[in-house]
C-alpha atoms as a PDB file:
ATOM      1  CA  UNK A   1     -17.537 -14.973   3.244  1.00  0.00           C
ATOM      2  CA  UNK A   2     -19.245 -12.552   0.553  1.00  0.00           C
ATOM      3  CA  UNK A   3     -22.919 -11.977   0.067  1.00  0.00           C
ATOM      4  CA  UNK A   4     -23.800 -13.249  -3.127  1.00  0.00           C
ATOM      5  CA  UNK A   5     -26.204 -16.155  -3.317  1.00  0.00           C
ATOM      6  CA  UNK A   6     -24.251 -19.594  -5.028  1.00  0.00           C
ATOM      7  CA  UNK A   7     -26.635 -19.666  -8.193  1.00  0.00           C
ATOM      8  CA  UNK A   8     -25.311 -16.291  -9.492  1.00  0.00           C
ATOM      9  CA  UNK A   9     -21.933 -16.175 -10.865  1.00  0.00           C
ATOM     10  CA  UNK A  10     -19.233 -17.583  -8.638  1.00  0.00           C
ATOM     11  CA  UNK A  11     -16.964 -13.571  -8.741  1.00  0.00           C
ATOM     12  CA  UNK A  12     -17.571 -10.314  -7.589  1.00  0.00           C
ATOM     13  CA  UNK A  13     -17.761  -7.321  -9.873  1.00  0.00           C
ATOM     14  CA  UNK A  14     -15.665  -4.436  -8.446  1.00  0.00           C
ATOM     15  CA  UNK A  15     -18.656  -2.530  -7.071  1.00  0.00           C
ATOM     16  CA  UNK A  16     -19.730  -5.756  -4.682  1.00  0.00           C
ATOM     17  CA  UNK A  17     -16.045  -5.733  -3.359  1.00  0.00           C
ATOM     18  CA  UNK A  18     -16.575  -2.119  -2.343  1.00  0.00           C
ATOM     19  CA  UNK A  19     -19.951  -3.120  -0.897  1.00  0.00           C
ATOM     20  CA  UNK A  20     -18.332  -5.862   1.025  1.00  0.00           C
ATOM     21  CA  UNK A  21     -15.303  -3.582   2.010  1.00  0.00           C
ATOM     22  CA  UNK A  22     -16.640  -0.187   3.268  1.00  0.00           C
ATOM     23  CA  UNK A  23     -18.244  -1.305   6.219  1.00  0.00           C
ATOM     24  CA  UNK A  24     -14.605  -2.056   7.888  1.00  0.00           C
ATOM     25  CA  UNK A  25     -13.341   0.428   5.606  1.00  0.00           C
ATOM     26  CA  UNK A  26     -15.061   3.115   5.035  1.00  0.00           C
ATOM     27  CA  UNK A  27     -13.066   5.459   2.796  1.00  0.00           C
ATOM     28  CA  UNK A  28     -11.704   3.059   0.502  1.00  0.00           C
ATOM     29  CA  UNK A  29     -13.348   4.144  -3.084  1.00  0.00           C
ATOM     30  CA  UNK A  30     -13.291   1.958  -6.085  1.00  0.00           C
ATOM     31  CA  UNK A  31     -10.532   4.371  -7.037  1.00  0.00           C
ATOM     32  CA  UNK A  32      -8.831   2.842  -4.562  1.00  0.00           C
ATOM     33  CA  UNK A  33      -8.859  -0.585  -5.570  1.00  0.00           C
ATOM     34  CA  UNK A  34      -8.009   0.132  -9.253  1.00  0.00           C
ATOM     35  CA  UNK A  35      -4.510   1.688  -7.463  1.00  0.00           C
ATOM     36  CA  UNK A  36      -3.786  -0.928  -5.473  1.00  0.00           C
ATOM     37  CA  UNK A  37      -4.304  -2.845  -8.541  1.00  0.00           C
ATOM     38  CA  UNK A  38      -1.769  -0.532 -11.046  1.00  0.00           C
ATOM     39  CA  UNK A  39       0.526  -0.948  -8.296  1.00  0.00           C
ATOM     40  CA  UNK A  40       0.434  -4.657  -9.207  1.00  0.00           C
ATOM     41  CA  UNK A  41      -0.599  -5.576  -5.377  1.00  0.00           C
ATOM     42  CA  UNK A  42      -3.826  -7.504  -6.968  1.00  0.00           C
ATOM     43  CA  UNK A  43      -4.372  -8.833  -9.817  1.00  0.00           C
ATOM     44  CA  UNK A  44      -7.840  -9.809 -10.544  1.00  0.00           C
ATOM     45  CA  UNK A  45      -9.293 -11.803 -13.783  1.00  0.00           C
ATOM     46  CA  UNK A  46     -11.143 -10.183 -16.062  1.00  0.00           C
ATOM     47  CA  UNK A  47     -13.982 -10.755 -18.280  1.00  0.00           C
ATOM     48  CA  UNK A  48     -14.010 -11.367 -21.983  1.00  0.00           C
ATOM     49  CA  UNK A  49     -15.603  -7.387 -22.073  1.00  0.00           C
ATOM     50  CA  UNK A  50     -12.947  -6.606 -19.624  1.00  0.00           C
ATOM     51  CA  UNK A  51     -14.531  -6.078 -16.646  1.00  0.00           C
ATOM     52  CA  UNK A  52     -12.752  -7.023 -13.276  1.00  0.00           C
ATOM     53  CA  UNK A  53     -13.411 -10.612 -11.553  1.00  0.00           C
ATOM     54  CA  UNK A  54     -13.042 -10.708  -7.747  1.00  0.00           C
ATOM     55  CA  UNK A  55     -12.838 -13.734  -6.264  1.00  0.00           C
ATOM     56  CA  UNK A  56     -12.846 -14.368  -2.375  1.00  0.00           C
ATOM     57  CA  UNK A  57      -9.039 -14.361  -1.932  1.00  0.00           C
ATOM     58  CA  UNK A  58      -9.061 -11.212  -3.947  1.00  0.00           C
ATOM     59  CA  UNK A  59     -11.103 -10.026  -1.257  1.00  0.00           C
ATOM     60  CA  UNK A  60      -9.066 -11.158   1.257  1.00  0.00           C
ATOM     61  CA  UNK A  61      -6.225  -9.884  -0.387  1.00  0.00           C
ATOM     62  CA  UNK A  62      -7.636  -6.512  -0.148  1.00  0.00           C
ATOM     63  CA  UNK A  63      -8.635  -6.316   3.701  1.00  0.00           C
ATOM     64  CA  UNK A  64      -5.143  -7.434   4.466  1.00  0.00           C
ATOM     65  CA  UNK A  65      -3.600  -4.570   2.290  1.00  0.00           C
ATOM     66  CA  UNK A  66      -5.830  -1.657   3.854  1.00  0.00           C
ATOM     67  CA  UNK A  67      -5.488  -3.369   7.421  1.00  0.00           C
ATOM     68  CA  UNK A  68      -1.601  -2.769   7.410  1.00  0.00           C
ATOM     69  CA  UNK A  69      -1.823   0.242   5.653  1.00  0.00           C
ATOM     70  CA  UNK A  70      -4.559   1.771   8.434  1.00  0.00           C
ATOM     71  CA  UNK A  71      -2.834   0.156  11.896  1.00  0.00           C
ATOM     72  CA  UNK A  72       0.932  -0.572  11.194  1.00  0.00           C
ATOM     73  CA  UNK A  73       1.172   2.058   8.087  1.00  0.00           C
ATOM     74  CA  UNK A  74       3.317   0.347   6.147  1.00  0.00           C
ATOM     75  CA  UNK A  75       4.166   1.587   2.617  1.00  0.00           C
ATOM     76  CA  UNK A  76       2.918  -0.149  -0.254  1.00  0.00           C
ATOM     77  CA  UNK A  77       6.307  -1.510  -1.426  1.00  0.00           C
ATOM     78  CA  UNK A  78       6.445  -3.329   1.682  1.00  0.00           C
ATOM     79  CA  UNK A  79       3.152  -4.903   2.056  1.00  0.00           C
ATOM     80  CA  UNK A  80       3.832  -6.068  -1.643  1.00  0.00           C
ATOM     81  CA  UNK A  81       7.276  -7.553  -0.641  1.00  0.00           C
ATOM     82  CA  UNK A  82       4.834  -9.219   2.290  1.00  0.00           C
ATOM     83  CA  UNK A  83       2.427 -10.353   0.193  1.00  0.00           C
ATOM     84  CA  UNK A  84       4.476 -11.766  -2.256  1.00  0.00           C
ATOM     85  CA  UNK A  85       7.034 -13.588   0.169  1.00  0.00           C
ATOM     86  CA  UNK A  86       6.086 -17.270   0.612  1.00  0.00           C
ATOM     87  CA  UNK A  87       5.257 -19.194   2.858  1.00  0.00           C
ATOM     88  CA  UNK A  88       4.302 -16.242   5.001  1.00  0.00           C
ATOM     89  CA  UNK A  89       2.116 -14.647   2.370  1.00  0.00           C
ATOM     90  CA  UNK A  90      -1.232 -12.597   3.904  1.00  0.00           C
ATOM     91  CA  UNK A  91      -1.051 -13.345   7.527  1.00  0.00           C
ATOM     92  CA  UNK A  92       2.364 -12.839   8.310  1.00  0.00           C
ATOM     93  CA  UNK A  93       2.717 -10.397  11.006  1.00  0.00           C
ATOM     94  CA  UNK A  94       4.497  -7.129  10.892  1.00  0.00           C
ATOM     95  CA  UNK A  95       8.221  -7.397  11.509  1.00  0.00           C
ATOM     96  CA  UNK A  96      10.748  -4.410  13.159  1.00  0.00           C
ATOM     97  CA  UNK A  97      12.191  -4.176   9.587  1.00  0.00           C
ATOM     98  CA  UNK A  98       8.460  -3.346   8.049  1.00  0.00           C
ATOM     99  CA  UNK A  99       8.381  -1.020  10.734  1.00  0.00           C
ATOM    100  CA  UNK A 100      11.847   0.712   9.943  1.00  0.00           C
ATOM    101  CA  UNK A 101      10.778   1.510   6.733  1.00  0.00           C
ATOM    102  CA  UNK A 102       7.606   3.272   7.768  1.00  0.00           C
ATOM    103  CA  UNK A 103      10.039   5.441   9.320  1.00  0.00           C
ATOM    104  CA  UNK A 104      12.147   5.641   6.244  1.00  0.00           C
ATOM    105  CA  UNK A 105       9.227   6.427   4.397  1.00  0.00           C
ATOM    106  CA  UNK A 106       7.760   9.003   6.482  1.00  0.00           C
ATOM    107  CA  UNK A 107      10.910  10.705   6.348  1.00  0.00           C
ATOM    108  CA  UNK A 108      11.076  10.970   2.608  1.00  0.00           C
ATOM    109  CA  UNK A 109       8.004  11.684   2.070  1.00  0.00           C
ATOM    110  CA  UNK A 110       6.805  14.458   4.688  1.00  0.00           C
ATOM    111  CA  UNK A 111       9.711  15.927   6.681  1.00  0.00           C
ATOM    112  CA  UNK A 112       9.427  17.409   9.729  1.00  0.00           C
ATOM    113  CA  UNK A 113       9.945  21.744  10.002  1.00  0.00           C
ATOM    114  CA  UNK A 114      13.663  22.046  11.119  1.00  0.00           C
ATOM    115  CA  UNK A 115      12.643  23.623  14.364  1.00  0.00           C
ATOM    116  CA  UNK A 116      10.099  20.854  15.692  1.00  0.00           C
ATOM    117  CA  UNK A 117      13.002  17.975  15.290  1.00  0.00           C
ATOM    118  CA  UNK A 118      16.255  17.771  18.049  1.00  0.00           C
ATOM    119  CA  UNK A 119      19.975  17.653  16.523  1.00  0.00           C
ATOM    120  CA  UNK A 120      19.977  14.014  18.349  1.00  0.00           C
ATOM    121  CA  UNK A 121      16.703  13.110  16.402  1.00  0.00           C
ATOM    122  CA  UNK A 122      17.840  14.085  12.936  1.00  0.00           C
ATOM    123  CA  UNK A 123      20.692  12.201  13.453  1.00  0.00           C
ATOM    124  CA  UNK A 124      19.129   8.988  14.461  1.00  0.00           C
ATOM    125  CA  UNK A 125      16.457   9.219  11.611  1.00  0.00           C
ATOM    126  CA  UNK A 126      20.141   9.773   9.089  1.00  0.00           C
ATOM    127  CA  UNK A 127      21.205   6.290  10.528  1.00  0.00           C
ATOM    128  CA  UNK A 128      17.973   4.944   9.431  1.00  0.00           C
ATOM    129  CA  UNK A 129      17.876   6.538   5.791  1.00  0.00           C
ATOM    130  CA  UNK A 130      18.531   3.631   3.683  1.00  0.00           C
ATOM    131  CA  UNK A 131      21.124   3.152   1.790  1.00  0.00           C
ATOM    132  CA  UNK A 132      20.057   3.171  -2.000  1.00  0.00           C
ATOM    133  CA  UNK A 133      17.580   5.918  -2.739  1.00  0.00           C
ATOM    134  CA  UNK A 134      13.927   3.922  -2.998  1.00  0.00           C
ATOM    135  CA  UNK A 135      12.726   3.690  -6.669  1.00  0.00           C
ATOM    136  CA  UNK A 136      11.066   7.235  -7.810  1.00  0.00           C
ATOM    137  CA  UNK A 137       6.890   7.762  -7.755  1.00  0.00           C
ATOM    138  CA  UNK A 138       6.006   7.014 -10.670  1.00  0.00           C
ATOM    139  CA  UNK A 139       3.879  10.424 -10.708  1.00  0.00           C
ATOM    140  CA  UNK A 140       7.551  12.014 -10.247  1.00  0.00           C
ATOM    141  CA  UNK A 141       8.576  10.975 -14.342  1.00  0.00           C
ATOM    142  CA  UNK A 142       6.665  13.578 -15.869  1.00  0.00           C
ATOM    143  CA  UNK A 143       9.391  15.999 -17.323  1.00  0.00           C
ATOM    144  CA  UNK A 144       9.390  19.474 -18.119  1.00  0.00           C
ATOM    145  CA  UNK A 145       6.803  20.380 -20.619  1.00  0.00           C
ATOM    146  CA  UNK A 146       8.348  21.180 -23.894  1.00  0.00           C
ATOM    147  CA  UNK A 147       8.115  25.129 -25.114  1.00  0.00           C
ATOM    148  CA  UNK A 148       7.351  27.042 -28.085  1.00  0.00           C
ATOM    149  CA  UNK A 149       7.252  30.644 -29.188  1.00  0.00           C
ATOM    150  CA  UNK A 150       5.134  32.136 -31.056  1.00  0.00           C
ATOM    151  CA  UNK A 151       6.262  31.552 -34.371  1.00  0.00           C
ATOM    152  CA  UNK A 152       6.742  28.013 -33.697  1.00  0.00           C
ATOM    153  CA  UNK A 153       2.919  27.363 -32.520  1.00  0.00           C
ATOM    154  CA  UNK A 154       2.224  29.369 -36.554  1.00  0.00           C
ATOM    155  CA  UNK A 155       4.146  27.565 -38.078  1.00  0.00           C
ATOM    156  CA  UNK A 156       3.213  23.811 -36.554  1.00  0.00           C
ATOM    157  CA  UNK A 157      -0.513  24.457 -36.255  1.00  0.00           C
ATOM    158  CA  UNK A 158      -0.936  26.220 -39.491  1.00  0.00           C
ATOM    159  CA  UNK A 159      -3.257  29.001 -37.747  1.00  0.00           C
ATOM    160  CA  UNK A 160      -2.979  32.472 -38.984  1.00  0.00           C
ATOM    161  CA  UNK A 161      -1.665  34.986 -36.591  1.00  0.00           C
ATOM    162  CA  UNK A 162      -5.175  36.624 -36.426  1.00  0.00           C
ATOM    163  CA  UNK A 163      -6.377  33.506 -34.956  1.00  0.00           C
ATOM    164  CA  UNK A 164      -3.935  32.799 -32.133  1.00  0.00           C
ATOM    165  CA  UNK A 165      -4.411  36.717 -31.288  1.00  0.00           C
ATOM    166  CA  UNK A 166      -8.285  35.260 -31.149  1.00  0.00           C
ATOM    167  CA  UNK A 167      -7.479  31.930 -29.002  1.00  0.00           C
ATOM    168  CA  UNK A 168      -5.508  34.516 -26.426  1.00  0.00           C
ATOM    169  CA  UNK A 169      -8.443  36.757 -25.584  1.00  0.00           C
ATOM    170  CA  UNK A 170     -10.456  33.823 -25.015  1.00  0.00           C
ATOM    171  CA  UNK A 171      -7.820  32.313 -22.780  1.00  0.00           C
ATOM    172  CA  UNK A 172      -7.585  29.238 -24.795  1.00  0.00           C
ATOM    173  CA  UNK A 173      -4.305  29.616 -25.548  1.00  0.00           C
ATOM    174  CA  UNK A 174      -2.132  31.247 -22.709  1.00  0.00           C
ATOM    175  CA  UNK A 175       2.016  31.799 -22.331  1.00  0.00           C
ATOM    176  CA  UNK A 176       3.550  30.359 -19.512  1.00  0.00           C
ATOM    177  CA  UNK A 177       2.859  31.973 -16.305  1.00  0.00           C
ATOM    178  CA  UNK A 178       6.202  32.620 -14.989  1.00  0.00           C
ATOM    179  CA  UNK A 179       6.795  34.897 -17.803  1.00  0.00           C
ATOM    180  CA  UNK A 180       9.756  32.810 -19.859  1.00  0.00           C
ATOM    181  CA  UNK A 181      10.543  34.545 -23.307  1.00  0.00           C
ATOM    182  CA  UNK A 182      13.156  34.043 -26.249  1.00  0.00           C
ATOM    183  CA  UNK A 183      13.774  37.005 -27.591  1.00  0.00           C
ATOM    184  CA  UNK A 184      11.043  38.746 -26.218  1.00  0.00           C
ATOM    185  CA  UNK A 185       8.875  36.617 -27.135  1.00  0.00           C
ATOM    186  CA  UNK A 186       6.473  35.021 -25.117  1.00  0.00           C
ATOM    187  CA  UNK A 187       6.697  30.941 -24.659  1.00  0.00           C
ATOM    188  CA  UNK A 188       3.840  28.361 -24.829  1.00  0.00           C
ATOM    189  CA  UNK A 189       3.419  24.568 -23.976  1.00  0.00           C
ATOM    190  CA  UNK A 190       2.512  21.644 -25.492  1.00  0.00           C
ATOM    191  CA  UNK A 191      -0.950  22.181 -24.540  1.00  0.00           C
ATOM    192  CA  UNK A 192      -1.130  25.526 -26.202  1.00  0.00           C
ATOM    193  CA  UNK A 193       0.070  23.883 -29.345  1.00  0.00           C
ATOM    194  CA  UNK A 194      -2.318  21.101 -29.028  1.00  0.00           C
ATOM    195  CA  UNK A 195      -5.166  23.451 -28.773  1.00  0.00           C
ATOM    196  CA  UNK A 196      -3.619  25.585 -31.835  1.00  0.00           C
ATOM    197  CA  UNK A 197      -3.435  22.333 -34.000  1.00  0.00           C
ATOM    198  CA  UNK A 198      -7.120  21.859 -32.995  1.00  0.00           C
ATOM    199  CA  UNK A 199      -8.666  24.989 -33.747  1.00  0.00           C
ATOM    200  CA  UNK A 200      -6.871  24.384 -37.074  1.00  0.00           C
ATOM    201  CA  UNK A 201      -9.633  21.503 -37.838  1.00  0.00           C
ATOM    202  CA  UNK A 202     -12.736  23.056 -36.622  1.00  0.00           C
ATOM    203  CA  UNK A 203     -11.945  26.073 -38.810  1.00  0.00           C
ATOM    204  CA  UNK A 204     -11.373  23.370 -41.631  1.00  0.00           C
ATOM    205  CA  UNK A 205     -14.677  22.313 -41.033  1.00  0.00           C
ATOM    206  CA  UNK A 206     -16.268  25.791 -40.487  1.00  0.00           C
ATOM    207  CA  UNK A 207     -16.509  26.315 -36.779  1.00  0.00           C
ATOM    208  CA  UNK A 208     -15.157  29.758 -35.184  1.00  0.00           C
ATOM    209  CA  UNK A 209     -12.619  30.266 -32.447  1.00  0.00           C
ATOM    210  CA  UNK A 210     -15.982  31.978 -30.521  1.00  0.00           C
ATOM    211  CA  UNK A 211     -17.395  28.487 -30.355  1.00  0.00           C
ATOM    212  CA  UNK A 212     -15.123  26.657 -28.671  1.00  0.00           C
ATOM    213  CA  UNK A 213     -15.618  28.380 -25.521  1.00  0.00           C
ATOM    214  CA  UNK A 214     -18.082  26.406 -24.803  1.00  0.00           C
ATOM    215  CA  UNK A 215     -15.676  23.595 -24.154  1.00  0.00           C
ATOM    216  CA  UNK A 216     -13.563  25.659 -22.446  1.00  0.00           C
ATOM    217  CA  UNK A 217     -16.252  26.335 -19.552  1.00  0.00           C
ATOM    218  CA  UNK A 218     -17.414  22.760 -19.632  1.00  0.00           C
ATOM    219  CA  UNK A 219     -14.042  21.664 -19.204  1.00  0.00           C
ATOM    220  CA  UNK A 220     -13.420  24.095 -16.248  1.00  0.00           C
ATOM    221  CA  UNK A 221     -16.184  22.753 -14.722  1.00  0.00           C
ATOM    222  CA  UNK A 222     -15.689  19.411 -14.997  1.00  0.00           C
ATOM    223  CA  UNK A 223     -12.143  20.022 -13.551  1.00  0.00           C
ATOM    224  CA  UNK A 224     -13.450  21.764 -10.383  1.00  0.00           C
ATOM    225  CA  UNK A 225     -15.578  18.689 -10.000  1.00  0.00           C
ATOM    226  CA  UNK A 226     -12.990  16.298 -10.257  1.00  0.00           C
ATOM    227  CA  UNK A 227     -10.975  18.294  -7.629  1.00  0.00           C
ATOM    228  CA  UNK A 228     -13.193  18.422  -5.161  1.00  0.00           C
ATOM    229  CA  UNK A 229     -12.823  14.297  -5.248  1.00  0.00           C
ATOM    230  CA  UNK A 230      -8.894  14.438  -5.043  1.00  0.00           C
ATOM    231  CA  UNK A 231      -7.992  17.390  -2.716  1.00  0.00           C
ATOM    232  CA  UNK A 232      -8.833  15.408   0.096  1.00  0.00           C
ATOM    233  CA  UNK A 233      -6.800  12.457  -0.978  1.00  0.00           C
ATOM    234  CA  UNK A 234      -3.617  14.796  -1.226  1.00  0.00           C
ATOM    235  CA  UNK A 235      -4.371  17.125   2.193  1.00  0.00           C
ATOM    236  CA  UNK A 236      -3.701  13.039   3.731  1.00  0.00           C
ATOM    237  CA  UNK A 237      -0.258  13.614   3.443  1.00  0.00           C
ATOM    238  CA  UNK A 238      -0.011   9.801   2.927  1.00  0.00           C
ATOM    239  CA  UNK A 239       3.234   8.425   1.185  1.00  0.00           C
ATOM    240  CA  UNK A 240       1.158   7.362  -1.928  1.00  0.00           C
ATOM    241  CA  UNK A 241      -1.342   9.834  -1.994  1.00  0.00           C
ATOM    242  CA  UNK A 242       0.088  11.246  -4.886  1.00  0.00           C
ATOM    243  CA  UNK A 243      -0.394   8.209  -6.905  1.00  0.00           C
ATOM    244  CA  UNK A 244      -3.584   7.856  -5.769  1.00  0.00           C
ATOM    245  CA  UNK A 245      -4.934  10.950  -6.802  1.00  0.00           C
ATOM    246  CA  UNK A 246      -3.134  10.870  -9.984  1.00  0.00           C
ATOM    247  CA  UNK A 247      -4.779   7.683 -10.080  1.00  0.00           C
ATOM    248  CA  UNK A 248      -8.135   8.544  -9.479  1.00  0.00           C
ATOM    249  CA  UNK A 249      -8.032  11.622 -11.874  1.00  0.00           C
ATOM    250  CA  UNK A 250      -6.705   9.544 -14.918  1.00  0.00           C
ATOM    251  CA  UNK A 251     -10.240   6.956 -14.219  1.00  0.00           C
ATOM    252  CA  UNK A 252     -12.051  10.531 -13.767  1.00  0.00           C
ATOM    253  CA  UNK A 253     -10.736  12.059 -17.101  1.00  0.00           C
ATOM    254  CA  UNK A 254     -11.635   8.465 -19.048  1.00  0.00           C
ATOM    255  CA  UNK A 255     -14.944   8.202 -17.544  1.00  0.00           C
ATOM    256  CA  UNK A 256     -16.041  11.804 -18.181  1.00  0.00           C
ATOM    257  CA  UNK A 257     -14.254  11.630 -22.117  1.00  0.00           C
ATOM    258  CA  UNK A 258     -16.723   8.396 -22.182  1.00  0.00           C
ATOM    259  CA  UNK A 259     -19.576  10.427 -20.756  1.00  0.00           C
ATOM    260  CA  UNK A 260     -19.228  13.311 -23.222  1.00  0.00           C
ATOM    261  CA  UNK A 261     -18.762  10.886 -25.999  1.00  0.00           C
ATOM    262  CA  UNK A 262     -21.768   8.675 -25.621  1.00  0.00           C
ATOM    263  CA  UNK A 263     -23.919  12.304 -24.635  1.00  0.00           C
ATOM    264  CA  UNK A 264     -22.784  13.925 -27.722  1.00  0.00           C
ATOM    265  CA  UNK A 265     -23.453  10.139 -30.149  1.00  0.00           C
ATOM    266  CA  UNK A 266     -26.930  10.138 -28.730  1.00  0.00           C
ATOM    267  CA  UNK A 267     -27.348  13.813 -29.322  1.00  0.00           C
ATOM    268  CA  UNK A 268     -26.118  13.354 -33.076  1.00  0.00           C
ATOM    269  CA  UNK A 269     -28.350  10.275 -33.641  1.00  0.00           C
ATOM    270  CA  UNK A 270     -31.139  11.568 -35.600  1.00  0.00           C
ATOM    271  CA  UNK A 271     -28.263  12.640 -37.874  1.00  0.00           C
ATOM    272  CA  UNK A 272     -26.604   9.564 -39.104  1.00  0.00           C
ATOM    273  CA  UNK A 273     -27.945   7.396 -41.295  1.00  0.00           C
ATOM    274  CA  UNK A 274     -28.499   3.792 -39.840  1.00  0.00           C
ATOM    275  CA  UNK A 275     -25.614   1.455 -39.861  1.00  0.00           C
END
């Protein structure tokens, strides 16, 4: 089935899969694959260094999953409960009930403007709604960020109120945009605090609040990168598109901290002494 000659090792690494896959699929990303695997619909072997193993009914495994996802669009709860449902298993065929909840998942998920659906049509698609809410996206469990004021970022990061006053008109640190306040005063997140507590150990070890805007510009960049990769996995309007591009931007954010990390130990190199 796959490519690779028989003297080489006997599993694909996860960019040969793509290779193999894009040519009947081509906008599946390796992205893609590593969702479909945190959504526990493969599970390949890995390496002693951790690296994926993909063996041919991995493979198979795969083109089965995008095939009912691209012509009968069935969720990926469903093709799970397929794929995990002996003796049926990869090439059972799509039944009415697969099909019911596409509908039940479209539904949820994207619903129609009030004036482009019928009374009669509503009321059909209410007979279909099932009848225990599905589980919740796992994107969905984020709660509320926790708030502080102004005092309360002082006193927890230890800065000086000179220095926050610094970190504001730089736009490192910024209260929340829809203008929340206890007593009149101002609220921050969890990322403002974060930052605060940071800027706390640079200025331990002698660096400004002026520097760090450097990292604030390469990390606005490296954001607009990253979203030009997932906006057009969230204008799909797919059921899990969400968790895809969540997905896809939590291997984005590790790969670039990775990048930065190994750019900046190379960089300091000449400054270490041998180990």
């Amino acid at each position: 089935m796959n490519s690779r000659s028989t003297a080489e090792r006997p599993y694909l690494s996860i960019g040969e899969v793509l290779g193999l896959l894009l040519e009947e699929f081509p906008d599946v990303t390796i992205s893609k694959i590593r969702f479909l695997e945190s959504q526990g619909l493969i599970v390949p072997e890995r390496t002693a260094s951790g690296y994926r193993k993909f063996y041919d009914d991995d493979v198979e495994r795969l083109r089965f999953i995008l095939r009912e996802q691209r012509e009968n669009f069935l969720p990926l709860r469903v093709i799970k409960d397929r794929l995990d449902t002996p003796p049926h298993g990869v090439g059972r065929t799509s039944t009415e009930s697969d099909r019911e909840s596409v509908v039940e998942t479209v539904v949820e998920a994207a619903p129609a403007h009030p004036s482009t659906r019928s009374n009669k049509s509503a009321a059909v698609i209410t007979d279909k709604t099932p009848k225990r809410p599905a589980p919740p996206d796992p994107s969905d469990s984020i709660g509320r960020p926790a708030t502080y004021t102004r005092a309360e970022i002082l006193q927890t990061s230890g800065l000086d109120e000179a220095t926050l006053a610094e970190l504001e008109s730089f736009g490192l640190v910024t209260p929340r945009a829809d203008g929340r306040s206890v007593g009149g005063q101002p609220l921050f997140d969890e990322h403002d605090l974060a930052l605060a507590e940071v800027t706390r150990g640079f200025a331990d070890a002698g660096l400004d609040v002026r520097h760090l805007k450097a990292w604030k510009i390469a990390a606005e960049r490296e954001a607009g990168l990253f979203e030009q990769r997932v906006l057009p996995i969230l204008r799909r309007r797919a059921p899990d598109s969400r968790s895809e591009a969540n997905a896809l931007l939590d291997d984005l954010t590790e790969l670039g901290g990775r990048l930065r990390a190994i750019l900046l130990a190379r960089s300091l190199g000449s400054l270490r002494d041998p180990r």
